[in-house]
N, C-alpha and C. Protein backbone atom coordinates (compact mmCIF):
# COMPACT_ATOMS: atom_id res chain seq x y z
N UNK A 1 20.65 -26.48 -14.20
CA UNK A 1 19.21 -26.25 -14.12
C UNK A 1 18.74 -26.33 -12.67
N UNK A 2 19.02 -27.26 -11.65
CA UNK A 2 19.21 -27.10 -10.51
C UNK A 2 19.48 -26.41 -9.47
N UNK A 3 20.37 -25.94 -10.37
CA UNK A 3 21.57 -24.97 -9.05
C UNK A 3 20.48 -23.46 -9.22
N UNK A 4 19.99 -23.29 -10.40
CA UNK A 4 19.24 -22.06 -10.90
C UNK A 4 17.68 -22.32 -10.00
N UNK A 5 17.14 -23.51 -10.04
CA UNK A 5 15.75 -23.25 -9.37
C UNK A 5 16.08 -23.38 -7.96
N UNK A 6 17.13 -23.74 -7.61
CA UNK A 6 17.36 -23.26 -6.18
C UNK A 6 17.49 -22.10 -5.67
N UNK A 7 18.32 -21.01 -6.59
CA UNK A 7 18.56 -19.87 -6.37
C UNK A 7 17.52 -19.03 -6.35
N UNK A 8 16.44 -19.50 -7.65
CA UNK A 8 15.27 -18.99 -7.19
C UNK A 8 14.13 -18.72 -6.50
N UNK A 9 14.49 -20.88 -5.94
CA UNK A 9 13.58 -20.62 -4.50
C UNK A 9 14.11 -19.83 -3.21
N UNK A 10 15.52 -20.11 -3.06
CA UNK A 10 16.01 -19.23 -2.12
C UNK A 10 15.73 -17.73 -1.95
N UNK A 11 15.61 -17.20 -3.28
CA UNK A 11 15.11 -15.61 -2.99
C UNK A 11 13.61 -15.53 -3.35
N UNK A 12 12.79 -16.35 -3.61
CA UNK A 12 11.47 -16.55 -2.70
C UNK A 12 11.48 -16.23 -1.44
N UNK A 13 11.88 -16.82 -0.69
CA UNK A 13 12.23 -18.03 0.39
C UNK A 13 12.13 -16.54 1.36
N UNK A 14 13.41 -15.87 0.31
CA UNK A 14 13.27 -14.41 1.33
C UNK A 14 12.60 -13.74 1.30
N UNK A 15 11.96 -13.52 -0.12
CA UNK A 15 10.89 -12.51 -0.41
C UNK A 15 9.64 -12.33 0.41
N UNK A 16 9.05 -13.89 0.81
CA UNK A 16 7.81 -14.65 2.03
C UNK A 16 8.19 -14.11 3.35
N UNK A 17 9.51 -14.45 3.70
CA UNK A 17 10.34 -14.41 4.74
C UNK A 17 9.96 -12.43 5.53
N UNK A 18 10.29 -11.48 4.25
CA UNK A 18 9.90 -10.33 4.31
C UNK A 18 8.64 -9.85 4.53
N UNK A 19 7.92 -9.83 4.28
CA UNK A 19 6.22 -9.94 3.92
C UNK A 19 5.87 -10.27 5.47
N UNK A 20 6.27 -11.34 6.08
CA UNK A 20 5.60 -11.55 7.29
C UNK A 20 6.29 -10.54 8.07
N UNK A 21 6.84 -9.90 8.13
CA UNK A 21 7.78 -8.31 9.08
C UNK A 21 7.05 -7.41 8.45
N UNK A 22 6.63 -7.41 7.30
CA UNK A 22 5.95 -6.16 6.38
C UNK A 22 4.41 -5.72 6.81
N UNK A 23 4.20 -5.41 8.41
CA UNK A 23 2.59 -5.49 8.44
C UNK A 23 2.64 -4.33 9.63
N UNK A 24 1.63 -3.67 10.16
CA UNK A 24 0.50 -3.48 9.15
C UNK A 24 0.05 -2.97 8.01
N UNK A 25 -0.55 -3.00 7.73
CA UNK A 25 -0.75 -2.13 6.05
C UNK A 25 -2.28 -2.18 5.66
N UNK A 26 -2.48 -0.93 4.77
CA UNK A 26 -3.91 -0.57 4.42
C UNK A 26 -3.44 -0.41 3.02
N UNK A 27 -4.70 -0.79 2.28
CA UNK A 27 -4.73 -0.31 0.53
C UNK A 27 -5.19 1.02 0.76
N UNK A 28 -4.44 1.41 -0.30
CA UNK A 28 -5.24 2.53 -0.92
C UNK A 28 -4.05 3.75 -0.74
N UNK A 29 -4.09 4.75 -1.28
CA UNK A 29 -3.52 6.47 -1.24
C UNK A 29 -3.77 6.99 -0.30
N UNK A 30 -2.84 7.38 0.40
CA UNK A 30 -2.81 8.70 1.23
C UNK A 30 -3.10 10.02 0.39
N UNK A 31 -4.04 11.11 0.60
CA UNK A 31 -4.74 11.85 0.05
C UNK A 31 -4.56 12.83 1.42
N UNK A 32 -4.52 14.44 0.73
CA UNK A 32 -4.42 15.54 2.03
C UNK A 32 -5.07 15.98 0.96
N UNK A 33 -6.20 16.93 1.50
CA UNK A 33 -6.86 17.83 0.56
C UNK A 33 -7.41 18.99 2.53
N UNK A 34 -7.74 20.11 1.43
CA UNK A 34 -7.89 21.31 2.10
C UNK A 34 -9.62 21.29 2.49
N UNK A 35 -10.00 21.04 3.59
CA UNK A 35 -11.24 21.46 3.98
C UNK A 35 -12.02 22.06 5.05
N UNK A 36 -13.32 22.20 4.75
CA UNK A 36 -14.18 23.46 5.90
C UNK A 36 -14.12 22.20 6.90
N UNK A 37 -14.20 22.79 8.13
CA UNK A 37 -13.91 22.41 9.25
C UNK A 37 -15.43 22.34 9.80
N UNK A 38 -15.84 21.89 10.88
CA UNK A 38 -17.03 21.69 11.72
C UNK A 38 -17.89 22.56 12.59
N UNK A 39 -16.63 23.82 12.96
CA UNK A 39 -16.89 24.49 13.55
C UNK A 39 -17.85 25.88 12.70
N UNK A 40 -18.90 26.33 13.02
CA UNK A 40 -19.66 27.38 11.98
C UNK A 40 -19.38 28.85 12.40
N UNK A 41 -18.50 29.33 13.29
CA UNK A 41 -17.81 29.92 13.40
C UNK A 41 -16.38 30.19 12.72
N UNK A 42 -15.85 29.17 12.40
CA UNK A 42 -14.59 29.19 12.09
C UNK A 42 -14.06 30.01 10.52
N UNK A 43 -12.83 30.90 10.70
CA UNK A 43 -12.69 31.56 9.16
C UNK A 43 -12.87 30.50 8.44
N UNK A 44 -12.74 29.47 8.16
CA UNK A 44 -12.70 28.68 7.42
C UNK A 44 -14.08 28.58 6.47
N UNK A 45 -15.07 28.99 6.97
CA UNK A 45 -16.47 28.83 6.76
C UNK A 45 -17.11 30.22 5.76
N UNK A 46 -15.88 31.64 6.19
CA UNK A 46 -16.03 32.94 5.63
C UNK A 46 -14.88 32.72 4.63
N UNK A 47 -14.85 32.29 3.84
CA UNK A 47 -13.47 32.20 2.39
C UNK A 47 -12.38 32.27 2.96
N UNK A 48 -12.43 31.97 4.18
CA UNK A 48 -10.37 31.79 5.00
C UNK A 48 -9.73 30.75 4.36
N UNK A 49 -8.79 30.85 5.36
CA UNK A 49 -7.91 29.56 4.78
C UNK A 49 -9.23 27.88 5.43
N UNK A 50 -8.78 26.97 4.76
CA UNK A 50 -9.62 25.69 4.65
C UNK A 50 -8.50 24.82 5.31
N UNK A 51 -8.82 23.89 6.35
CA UNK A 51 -8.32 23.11 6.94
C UNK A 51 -7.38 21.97 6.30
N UNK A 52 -6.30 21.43 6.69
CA UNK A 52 -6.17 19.76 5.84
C UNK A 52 -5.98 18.84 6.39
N UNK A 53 -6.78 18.05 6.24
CA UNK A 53 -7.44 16.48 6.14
C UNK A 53 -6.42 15.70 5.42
N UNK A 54 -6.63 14.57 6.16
CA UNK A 54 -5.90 12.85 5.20
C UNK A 54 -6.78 12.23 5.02
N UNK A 55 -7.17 11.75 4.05
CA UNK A 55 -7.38 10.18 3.82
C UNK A 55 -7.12 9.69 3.34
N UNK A 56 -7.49 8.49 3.18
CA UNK A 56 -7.03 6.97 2.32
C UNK A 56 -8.05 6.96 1.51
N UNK A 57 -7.31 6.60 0.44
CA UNK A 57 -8.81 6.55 -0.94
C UNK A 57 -8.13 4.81 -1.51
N UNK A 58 -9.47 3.99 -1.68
CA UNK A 58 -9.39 3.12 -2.97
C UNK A 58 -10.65 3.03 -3.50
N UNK A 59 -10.56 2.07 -4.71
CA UNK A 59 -11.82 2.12 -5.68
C UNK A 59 -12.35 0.52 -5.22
N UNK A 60 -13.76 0.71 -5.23
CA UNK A 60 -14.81 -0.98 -4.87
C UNK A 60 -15.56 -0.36 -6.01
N UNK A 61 -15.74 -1.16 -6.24
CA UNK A 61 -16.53 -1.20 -7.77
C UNK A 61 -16.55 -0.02 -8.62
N UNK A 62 -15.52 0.51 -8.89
CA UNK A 62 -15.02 1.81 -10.13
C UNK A 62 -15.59 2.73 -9.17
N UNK A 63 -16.11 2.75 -7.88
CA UNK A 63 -16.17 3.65 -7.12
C UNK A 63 -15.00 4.02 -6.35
N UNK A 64 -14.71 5.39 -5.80
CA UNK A 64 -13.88 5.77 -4.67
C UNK A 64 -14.10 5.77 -3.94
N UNK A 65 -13.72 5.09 -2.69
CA UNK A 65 -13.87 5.16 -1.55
C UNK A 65 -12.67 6.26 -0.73
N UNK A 66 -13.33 6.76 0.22
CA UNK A 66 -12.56 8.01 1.01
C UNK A 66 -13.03 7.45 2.24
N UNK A 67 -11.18 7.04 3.11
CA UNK A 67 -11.56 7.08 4.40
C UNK A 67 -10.69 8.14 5.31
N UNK A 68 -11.73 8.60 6.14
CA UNK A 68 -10.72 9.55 6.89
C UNK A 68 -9.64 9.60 8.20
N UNK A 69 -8.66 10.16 8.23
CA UNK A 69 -7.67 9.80 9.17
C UNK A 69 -7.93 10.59 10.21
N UNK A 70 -7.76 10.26 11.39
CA UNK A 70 -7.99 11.28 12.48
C UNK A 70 -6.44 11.45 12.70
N UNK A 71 -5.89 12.95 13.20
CA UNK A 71 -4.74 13.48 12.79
C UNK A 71 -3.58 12.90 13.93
N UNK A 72 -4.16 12.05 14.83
CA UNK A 72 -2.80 11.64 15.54
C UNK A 72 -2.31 9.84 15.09
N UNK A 73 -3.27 9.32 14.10
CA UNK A 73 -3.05 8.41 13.40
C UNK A 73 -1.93 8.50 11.83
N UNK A 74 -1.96 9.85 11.48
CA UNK A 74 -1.35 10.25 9.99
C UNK A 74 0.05 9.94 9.70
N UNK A 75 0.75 9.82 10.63
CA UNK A 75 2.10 9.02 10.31
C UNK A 75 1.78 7.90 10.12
N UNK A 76 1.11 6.89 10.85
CA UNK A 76 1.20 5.43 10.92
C UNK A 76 0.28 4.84 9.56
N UNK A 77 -0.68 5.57 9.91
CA UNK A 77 -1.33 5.29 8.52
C UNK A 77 -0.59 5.85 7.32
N UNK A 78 0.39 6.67 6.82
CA UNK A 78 1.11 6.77 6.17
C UNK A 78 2.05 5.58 5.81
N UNK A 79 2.20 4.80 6.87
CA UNK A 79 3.68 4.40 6.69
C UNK A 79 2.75 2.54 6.51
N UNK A 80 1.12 2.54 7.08
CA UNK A 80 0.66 1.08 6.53
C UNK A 80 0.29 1.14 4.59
N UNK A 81 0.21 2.46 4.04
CA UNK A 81 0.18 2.39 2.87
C UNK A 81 1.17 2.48 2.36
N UNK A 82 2.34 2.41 2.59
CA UNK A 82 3.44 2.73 2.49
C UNK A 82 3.86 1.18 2.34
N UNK A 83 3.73 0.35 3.60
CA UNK A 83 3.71 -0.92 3.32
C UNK A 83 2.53 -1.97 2.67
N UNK A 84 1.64 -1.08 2.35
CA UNK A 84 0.88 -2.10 1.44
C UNK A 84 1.52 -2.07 -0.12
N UNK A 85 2.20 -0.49 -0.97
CA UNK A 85 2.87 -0.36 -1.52
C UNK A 85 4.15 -1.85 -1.92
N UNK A 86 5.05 -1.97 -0.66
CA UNK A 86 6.21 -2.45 -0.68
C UNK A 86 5.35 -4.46 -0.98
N UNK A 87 4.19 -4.20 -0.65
CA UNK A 87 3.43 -6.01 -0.19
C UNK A 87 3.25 -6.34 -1.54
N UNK A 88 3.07 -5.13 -2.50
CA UNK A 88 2.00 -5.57 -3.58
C UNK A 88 3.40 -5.41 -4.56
N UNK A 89 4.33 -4.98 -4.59
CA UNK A 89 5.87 -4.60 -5.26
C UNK A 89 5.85 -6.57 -5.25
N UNK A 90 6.61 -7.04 -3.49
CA UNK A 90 6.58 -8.07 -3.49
C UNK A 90 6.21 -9.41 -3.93
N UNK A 91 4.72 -9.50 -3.83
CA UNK A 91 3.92 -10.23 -4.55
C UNK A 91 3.99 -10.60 -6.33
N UNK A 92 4.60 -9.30 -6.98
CA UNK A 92 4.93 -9.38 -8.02
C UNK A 92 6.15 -10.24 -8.29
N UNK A 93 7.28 -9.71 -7.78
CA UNK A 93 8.35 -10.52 -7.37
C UNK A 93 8.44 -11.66 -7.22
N UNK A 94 7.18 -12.25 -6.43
CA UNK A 94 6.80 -13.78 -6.27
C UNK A 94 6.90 -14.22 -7.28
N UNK A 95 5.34 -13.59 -7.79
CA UNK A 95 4.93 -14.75 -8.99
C UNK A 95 5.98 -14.73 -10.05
N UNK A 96 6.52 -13.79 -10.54
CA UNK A 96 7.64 -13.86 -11.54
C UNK A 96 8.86 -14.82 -11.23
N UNK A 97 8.80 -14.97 -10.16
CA UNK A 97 10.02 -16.12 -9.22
C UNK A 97 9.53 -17.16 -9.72
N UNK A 98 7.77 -17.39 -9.60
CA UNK A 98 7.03 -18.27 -9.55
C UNK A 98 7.32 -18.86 -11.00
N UNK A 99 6.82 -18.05 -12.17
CA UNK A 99 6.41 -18.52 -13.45
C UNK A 99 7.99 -18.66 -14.12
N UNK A 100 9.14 -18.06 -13.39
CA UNK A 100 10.31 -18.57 -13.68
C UNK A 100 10.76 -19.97 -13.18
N UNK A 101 10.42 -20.68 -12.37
CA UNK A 101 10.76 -21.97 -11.85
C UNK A 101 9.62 -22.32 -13.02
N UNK A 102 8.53 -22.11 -13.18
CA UNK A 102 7.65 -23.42 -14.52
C UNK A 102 8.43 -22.80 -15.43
N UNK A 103 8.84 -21.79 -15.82
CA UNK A 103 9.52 -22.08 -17.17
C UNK A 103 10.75 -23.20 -17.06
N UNK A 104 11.31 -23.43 -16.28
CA UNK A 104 12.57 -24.23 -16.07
C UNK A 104 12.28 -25.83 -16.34
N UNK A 105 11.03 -25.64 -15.37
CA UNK A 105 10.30 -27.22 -15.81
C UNK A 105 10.04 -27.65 -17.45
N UNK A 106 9.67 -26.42 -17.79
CA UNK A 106 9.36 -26.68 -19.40
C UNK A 106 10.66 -26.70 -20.34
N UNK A 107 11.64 -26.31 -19.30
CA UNK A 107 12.64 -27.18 -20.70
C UNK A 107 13.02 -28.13 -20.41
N UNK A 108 12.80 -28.95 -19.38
CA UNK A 108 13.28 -30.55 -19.68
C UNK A 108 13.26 -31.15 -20.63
């Protein structure tokens, strides 16, 4: 019973260990959608082709929020939702680590 809640704190231990290397990171979806551009000249404005945009979308109160990426940010911000993804995977991992060490307690 021992040797087992050790093993499980140990891959805690790493899981925490990970998480602090795992940064920066933003919630939410990376989103590309096609749109009119700024310029009122531009085909884009006469049924041309439509520009594409990134953003990051999450929901605050059953609302969507849309934020937009300016285009020399779109890798990085790709790759912080990318790691908010891998944070929130983790976190799960925890607590199940977690509620597996109290189950252990409860069979004494």
């Amino acid at each position: 019973m021992k040797a087992k809640k050790q093993i499980l704190q140990a891959k805690r231990d790493t899981l925490i260990s990970r998480i602090s290397k795992l940064n920066p990171w933003i919630p939410g979806t990376v989103v590309t959608i096609n749109r009119i551009c700024g310029k009122e000249n531009c085909a884009c404005h006469m049924d041309g082709p439509k520009h594409p945009a990134m953003y990051v979308t999450w929901k605050e109160s059953g609302k969507t929020i849309s934020l937009y990426v300016p285009k020399g940010l779109e890798a990085e911000v790709s790759k912080w939702a990318l790691n908010y993804k891998k944070l929130k995977e983790m976190i799960r991992e925890i607590s199940n680590i977690q509620k597996d060490i109290v189950r252990l307690r409860e069979k004494r």
